[in-house]
PDB file of N, CA and C in Angstrom:
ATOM      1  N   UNK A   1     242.958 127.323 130.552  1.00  0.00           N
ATOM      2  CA  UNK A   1     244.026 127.333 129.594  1.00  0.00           C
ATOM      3  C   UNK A   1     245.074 128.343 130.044  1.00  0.00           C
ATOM      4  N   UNK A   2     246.195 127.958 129.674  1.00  0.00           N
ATOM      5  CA  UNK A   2     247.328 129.032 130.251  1.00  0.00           C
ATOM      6  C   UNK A   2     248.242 128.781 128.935  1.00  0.00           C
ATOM      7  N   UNK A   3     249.121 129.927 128.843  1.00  0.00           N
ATOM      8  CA  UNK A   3     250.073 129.923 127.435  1.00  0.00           C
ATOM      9  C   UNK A   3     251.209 130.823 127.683  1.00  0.00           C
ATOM     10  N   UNK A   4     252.247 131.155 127.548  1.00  0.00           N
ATOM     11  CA  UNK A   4     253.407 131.642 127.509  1.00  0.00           C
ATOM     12  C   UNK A   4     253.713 131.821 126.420  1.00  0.00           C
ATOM     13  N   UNK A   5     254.016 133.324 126.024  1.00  0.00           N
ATOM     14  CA  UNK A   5     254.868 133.716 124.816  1.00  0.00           C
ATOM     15  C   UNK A   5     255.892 134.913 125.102  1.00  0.00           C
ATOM     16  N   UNK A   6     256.346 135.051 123.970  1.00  0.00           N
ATOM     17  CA  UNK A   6     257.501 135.446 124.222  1.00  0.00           C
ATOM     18  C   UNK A   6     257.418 136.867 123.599  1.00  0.00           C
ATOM     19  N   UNK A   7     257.945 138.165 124.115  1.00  0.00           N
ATOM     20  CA  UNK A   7     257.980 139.555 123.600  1.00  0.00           C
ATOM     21  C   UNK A   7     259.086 140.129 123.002  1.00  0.00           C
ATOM     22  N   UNK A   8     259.062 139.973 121.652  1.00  0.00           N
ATOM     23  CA  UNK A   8     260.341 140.219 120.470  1.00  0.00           C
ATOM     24  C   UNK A   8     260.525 141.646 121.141  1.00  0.00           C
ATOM     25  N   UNK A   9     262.208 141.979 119.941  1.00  0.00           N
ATOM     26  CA  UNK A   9     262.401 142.866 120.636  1.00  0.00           C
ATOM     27  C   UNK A   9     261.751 143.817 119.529  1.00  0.00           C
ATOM     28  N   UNK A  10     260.489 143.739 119.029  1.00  0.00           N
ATOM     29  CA  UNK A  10     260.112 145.275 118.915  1.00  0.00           C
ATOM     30  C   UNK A  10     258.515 144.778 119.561  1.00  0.00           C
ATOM     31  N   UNK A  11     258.717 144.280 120.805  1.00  0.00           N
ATOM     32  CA  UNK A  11     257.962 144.594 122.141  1.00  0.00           C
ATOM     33  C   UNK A  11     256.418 144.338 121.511  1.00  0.00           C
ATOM     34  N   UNK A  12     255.909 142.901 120.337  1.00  0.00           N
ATOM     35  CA  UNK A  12     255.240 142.563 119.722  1.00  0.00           C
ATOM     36  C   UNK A  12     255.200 140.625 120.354  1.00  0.00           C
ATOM     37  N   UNK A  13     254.161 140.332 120.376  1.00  0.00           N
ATOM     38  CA  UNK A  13     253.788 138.966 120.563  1.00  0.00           C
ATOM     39  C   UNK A  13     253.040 138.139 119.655  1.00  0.00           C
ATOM     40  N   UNK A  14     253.076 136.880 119.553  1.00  0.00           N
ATOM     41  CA  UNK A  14     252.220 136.296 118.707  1.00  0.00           C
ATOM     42  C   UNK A  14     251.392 135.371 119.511  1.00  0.00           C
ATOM     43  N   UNK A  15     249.991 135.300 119.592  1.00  0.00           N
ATOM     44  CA  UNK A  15     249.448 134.862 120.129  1.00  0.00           C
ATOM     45  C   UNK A  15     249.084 133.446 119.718  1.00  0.00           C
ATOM     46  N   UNK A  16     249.478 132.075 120.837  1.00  0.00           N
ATOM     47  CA  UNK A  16     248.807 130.804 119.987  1.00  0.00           C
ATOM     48  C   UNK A  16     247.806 130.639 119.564  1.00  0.00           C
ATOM     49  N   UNK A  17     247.261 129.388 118.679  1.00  0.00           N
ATOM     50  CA  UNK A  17     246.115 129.219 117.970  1.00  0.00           C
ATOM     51  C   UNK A  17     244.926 129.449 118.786  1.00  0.00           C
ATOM     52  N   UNK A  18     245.418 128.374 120.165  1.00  0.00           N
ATOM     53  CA  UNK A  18     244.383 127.734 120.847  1.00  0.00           C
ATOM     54  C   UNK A  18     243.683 129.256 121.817  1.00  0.00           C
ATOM     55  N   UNK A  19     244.657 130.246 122.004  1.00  0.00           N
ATOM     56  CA  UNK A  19     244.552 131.485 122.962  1.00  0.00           C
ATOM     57  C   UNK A  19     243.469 132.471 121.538  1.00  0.00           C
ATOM     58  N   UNK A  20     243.711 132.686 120.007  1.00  0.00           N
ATOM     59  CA  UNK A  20     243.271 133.062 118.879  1.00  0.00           C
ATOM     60  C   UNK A  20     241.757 132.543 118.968  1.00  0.00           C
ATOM     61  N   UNK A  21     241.509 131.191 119.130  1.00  0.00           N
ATOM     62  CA  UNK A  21     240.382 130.500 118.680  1.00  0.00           C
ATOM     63  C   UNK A  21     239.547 130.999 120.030  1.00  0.00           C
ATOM     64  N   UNK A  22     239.997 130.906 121.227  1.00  0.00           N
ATOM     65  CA  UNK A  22     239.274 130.901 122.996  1.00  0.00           C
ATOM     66  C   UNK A  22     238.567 132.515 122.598  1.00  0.00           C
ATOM     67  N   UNK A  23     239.574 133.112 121.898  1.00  0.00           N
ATOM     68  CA  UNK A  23     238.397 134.531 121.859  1.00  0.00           C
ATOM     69  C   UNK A  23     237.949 135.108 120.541  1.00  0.00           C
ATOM     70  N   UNK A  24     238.453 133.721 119.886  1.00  0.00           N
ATOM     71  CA  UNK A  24     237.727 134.265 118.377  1.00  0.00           C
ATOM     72  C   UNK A  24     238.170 135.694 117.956  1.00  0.00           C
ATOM     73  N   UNK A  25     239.518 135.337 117.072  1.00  0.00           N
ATOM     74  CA  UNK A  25     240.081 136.726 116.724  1.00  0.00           C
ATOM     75  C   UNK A  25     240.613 136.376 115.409  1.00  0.00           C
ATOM     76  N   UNK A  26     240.525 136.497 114.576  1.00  0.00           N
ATOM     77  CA  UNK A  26     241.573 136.570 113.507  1.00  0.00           C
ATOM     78  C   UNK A  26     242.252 137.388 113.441  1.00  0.00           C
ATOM     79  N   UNK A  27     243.919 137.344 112.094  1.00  0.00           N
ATOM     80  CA  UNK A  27     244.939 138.356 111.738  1.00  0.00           C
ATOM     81  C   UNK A  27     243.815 139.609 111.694  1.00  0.00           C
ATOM     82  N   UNK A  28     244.614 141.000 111.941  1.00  0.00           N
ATOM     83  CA  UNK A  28     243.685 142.180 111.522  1.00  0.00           C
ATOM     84  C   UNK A  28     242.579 143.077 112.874  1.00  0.00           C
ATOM     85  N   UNK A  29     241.958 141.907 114.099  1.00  0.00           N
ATOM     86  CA  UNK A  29     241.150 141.951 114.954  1.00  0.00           C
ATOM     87  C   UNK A  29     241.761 142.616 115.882  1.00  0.00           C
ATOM     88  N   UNK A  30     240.893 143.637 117.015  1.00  0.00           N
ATOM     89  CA  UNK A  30     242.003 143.854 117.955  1.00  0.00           C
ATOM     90  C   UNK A  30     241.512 143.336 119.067  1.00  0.00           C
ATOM     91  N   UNK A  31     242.488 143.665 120.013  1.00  0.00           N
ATOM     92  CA  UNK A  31     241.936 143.194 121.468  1.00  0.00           C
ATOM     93  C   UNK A  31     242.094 144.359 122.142  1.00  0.00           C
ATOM     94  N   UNK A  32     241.656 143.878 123.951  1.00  0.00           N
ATOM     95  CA  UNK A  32     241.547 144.771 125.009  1.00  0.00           C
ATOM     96  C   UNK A  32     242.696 143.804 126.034  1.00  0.00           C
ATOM     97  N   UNK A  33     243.400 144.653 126.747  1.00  0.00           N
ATOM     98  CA  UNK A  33     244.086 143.822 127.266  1.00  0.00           C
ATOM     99  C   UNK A  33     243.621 145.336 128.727  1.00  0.00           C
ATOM    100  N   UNK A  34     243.296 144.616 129.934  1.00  0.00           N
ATOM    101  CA  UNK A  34     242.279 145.165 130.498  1.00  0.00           C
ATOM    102  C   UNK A  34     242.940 144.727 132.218  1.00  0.00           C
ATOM    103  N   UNK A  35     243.415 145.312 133.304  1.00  0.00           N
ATOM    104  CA  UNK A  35     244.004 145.274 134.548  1.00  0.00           C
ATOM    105  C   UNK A  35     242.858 145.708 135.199  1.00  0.00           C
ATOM    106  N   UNK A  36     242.503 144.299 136.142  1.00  0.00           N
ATOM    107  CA  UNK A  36     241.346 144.471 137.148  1.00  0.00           C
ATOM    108  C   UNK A  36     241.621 144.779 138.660  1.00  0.00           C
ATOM    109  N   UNK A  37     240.665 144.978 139.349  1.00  0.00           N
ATOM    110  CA  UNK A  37     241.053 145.587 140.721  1.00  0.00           C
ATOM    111  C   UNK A  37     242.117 145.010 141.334  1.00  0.00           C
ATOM    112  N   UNK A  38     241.790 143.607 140.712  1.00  0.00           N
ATOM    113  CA  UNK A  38     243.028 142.697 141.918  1.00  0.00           C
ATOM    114  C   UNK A  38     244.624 142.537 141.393  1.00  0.00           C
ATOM    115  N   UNK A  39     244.511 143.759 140.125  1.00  0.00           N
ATOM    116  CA  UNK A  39     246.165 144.010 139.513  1.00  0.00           C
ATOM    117  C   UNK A  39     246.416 142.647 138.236  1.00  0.00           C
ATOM    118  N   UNK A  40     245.344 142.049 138.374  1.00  0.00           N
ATOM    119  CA  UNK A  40     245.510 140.937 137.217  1.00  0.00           C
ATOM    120  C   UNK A  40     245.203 141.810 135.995  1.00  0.00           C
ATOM    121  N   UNK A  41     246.229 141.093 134.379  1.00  0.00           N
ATOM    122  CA  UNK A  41     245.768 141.383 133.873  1.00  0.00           C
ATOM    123  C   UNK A  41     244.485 140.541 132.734  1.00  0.00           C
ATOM    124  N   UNK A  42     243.886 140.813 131.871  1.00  0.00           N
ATOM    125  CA  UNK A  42     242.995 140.099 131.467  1.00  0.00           C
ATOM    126  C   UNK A  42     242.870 140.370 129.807  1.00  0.00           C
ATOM    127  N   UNK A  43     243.088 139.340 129.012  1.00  0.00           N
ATOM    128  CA  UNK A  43     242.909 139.787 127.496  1.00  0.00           C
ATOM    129  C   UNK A  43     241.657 139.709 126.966  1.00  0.00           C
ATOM    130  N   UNK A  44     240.956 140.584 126.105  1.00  0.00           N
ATOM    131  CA  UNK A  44     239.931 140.274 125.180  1.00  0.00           C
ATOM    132  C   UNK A  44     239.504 140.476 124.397  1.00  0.00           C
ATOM    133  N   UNK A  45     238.517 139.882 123.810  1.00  0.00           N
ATOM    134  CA  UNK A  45     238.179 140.195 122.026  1.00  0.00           C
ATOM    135  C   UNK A  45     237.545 141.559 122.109  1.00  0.00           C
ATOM    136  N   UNK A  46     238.229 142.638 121.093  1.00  0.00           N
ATOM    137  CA  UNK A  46     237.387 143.713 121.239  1.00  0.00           C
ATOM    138  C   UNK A  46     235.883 143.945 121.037  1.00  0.00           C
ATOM    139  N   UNK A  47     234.948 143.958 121.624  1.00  0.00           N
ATOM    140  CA  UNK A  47     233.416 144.081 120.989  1.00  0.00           C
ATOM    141  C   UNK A  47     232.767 145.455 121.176  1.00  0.00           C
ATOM    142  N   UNK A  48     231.474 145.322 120.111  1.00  0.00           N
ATOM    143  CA  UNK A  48     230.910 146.622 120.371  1.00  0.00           C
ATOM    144  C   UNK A  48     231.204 147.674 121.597  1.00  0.00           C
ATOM    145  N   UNK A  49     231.081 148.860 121.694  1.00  0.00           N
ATOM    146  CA  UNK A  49     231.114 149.225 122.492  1.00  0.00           C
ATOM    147  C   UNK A  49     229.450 149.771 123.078  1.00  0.00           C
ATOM    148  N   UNK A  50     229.438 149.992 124.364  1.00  0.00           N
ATOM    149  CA  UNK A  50     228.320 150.658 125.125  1.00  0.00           C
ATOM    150  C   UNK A  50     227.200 151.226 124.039  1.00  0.00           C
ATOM    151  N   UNK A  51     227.947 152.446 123.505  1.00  0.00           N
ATOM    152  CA  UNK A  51     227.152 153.492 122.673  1.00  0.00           C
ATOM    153  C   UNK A  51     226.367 153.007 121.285  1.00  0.00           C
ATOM    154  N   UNK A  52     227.287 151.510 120.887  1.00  0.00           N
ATOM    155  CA  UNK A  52     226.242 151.237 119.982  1.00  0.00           C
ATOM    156  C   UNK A  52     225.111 150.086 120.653  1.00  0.00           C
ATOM    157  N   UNK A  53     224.866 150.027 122.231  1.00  0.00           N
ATOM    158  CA  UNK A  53     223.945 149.228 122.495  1.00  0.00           C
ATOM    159  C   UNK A  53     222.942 149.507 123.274  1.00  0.00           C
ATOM    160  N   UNK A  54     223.333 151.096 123.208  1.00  0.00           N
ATOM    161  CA  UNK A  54     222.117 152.153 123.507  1.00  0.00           C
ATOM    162  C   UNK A  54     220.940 151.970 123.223  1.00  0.00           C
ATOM    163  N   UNK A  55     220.053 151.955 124.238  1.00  0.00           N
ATOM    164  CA  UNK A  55     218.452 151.196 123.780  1.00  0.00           C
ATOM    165  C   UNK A  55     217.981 149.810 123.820  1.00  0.00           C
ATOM    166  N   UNK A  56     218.982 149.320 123.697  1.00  0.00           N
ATOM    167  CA  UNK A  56     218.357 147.970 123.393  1.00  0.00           C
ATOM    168  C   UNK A  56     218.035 147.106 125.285  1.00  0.00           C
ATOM    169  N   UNK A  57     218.383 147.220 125.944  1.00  0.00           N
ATOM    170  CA  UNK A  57     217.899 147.593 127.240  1.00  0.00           C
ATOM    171  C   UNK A  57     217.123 148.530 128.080  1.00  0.00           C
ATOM    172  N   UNK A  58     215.974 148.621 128.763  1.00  0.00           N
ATOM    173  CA  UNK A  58     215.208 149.174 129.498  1.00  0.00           C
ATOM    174  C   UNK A  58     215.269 148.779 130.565  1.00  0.00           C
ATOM    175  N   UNK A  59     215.858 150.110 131.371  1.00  0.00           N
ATOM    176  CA  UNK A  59     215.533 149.915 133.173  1.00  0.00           C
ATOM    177  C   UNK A  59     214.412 150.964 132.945  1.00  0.00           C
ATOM    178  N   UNK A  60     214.187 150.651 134.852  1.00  0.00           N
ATOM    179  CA  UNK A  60     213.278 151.667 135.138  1.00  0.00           C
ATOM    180  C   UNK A  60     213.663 152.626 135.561  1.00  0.00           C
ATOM    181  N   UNK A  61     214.969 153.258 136.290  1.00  0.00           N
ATOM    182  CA  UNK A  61     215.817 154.446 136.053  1.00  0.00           C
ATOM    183  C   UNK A  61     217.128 154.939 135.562  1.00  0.00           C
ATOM    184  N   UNK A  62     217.400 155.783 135.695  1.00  0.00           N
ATOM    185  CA  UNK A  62     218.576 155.956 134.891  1.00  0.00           C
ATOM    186  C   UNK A  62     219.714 155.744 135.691  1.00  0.00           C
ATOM    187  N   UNK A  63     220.610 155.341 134.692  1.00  0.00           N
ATOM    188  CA  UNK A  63     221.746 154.458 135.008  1.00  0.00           C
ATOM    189  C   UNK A  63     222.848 155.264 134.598  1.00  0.00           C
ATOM    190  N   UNK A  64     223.809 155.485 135.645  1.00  0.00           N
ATOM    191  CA  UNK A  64     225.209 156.411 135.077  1.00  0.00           C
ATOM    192  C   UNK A  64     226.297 155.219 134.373  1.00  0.00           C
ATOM    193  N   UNK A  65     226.884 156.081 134.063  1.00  0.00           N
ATOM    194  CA  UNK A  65     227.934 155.908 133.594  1.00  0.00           C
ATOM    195  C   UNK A  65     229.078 155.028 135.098  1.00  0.00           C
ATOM    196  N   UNK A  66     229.067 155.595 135.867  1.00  0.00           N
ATOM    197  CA  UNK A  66     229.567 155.373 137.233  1.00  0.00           C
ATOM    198  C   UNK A  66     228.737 153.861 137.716  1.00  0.00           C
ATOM    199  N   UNK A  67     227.600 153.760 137.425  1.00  0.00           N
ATOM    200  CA  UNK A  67     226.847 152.724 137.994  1.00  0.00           C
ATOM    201  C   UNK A  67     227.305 151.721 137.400  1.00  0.00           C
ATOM    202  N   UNK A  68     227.446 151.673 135.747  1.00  0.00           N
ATOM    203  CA  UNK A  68     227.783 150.486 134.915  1.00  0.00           C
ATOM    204  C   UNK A  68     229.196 150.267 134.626  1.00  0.00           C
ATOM    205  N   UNK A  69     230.057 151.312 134.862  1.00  0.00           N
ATOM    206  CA  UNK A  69     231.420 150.911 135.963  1.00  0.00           C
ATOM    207  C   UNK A  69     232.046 149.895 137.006  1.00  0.00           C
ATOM    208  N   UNK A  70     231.064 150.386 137.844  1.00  0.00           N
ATOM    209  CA  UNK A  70     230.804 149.351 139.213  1.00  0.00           C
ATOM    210  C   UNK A  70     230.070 148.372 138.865  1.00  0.00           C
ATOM    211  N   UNK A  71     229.263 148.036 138.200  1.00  0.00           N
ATOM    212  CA  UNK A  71     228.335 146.834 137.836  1.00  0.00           C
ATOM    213  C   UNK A  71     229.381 145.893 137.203  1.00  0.00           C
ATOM    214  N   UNK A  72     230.393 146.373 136.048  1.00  0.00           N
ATOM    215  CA  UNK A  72     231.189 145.856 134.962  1.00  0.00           C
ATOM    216  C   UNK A  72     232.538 145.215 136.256  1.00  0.00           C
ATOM    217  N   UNK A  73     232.357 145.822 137.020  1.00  0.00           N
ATOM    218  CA  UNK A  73     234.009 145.847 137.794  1.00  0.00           C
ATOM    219  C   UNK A  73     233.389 144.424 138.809  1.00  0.00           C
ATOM    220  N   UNK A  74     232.636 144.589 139.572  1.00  0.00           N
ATOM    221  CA  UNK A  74     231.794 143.379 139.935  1.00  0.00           C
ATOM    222  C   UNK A  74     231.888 142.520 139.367  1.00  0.00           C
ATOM    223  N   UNK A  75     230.936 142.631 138.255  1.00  0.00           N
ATOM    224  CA  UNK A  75     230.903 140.984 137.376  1.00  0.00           C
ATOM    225  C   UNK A  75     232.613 140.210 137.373  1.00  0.00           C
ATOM    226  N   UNK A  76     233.088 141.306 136.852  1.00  0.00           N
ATOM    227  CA  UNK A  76     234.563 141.029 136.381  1.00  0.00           C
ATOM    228  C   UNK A  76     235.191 140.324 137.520  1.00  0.00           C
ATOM    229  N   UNK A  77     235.295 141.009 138.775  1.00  0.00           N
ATOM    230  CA  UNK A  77     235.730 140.215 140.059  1.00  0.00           C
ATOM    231  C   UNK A  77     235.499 138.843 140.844  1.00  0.00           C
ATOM    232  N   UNK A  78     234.243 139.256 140.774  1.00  0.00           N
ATOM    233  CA  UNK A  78     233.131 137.526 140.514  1.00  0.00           C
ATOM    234  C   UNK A  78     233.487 136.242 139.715  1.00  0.00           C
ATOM    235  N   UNK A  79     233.980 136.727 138.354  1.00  0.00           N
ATOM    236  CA  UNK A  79     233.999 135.580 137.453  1.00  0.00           C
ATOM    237  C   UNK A  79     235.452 135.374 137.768  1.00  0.00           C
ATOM    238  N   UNK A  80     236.661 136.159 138.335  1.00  0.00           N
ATOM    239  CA  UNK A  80     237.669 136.052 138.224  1.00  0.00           C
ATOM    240  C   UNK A  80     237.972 135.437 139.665  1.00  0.00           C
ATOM    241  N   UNK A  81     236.922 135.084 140.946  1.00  0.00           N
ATOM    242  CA  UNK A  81     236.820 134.731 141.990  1.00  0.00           C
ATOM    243  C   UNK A  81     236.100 133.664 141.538  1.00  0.00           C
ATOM    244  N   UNK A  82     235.591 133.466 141.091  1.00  0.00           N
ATOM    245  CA  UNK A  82     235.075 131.711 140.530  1.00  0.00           C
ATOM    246  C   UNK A  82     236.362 131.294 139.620  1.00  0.00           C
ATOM    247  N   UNK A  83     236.806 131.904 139.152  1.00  0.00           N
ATOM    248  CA  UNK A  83     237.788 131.058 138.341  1.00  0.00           C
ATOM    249  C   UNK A  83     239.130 130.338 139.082  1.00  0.00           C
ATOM    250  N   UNK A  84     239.255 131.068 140.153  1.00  0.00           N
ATOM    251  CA  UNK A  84     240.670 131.237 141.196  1.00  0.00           C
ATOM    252  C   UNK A  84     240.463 129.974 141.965  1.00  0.00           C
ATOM    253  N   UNK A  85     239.194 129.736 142.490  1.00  0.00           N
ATOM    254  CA  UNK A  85     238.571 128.847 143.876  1.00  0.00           C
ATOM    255  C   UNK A  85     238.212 127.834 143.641  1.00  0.00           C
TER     256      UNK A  85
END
């Protein structure tokens, strides 16, 4: 899906239905609007963050902050290299 809108001049957008519904947002919701390695940018539905999903995963060592960085930046590149090709 691709969409074009337009940036009033108090530098505000309205997002179409079909772009609203793809990430499940209603009036009120926020987003992440998020620039990946390759300078693209990328919109998304805001969700939990990290700290409330503390625990609910078990490795067998500990995992930085730095590790799940690079893990997150990966995936992200991956799906955005399947999407391109």
């Amino acid at each position: 899906m691709s969409s074009t809108v337009r940036i009033t001049s108090k530098n505000q957008i309205t997002l179409p239905p079909e772009v609203r519904h793809g990430l499940g947002v209603t009036a009120g919701d926020e987003i992440d609007i998020i620039e990946t390695s390759a300078g693209v940018f990328e919109v998304r539905a805001r969700r939990e963050n990290f700290s409330a999903l503390r625990g609910m995963v078990k490795l067998d060592r500990h995992v930085s902050v730095d590790d799940l960085d690079r893990w997150v930046a990966e995936a992200r590149d991956a799906a955005y290299q399947d999407e391109t090709s």
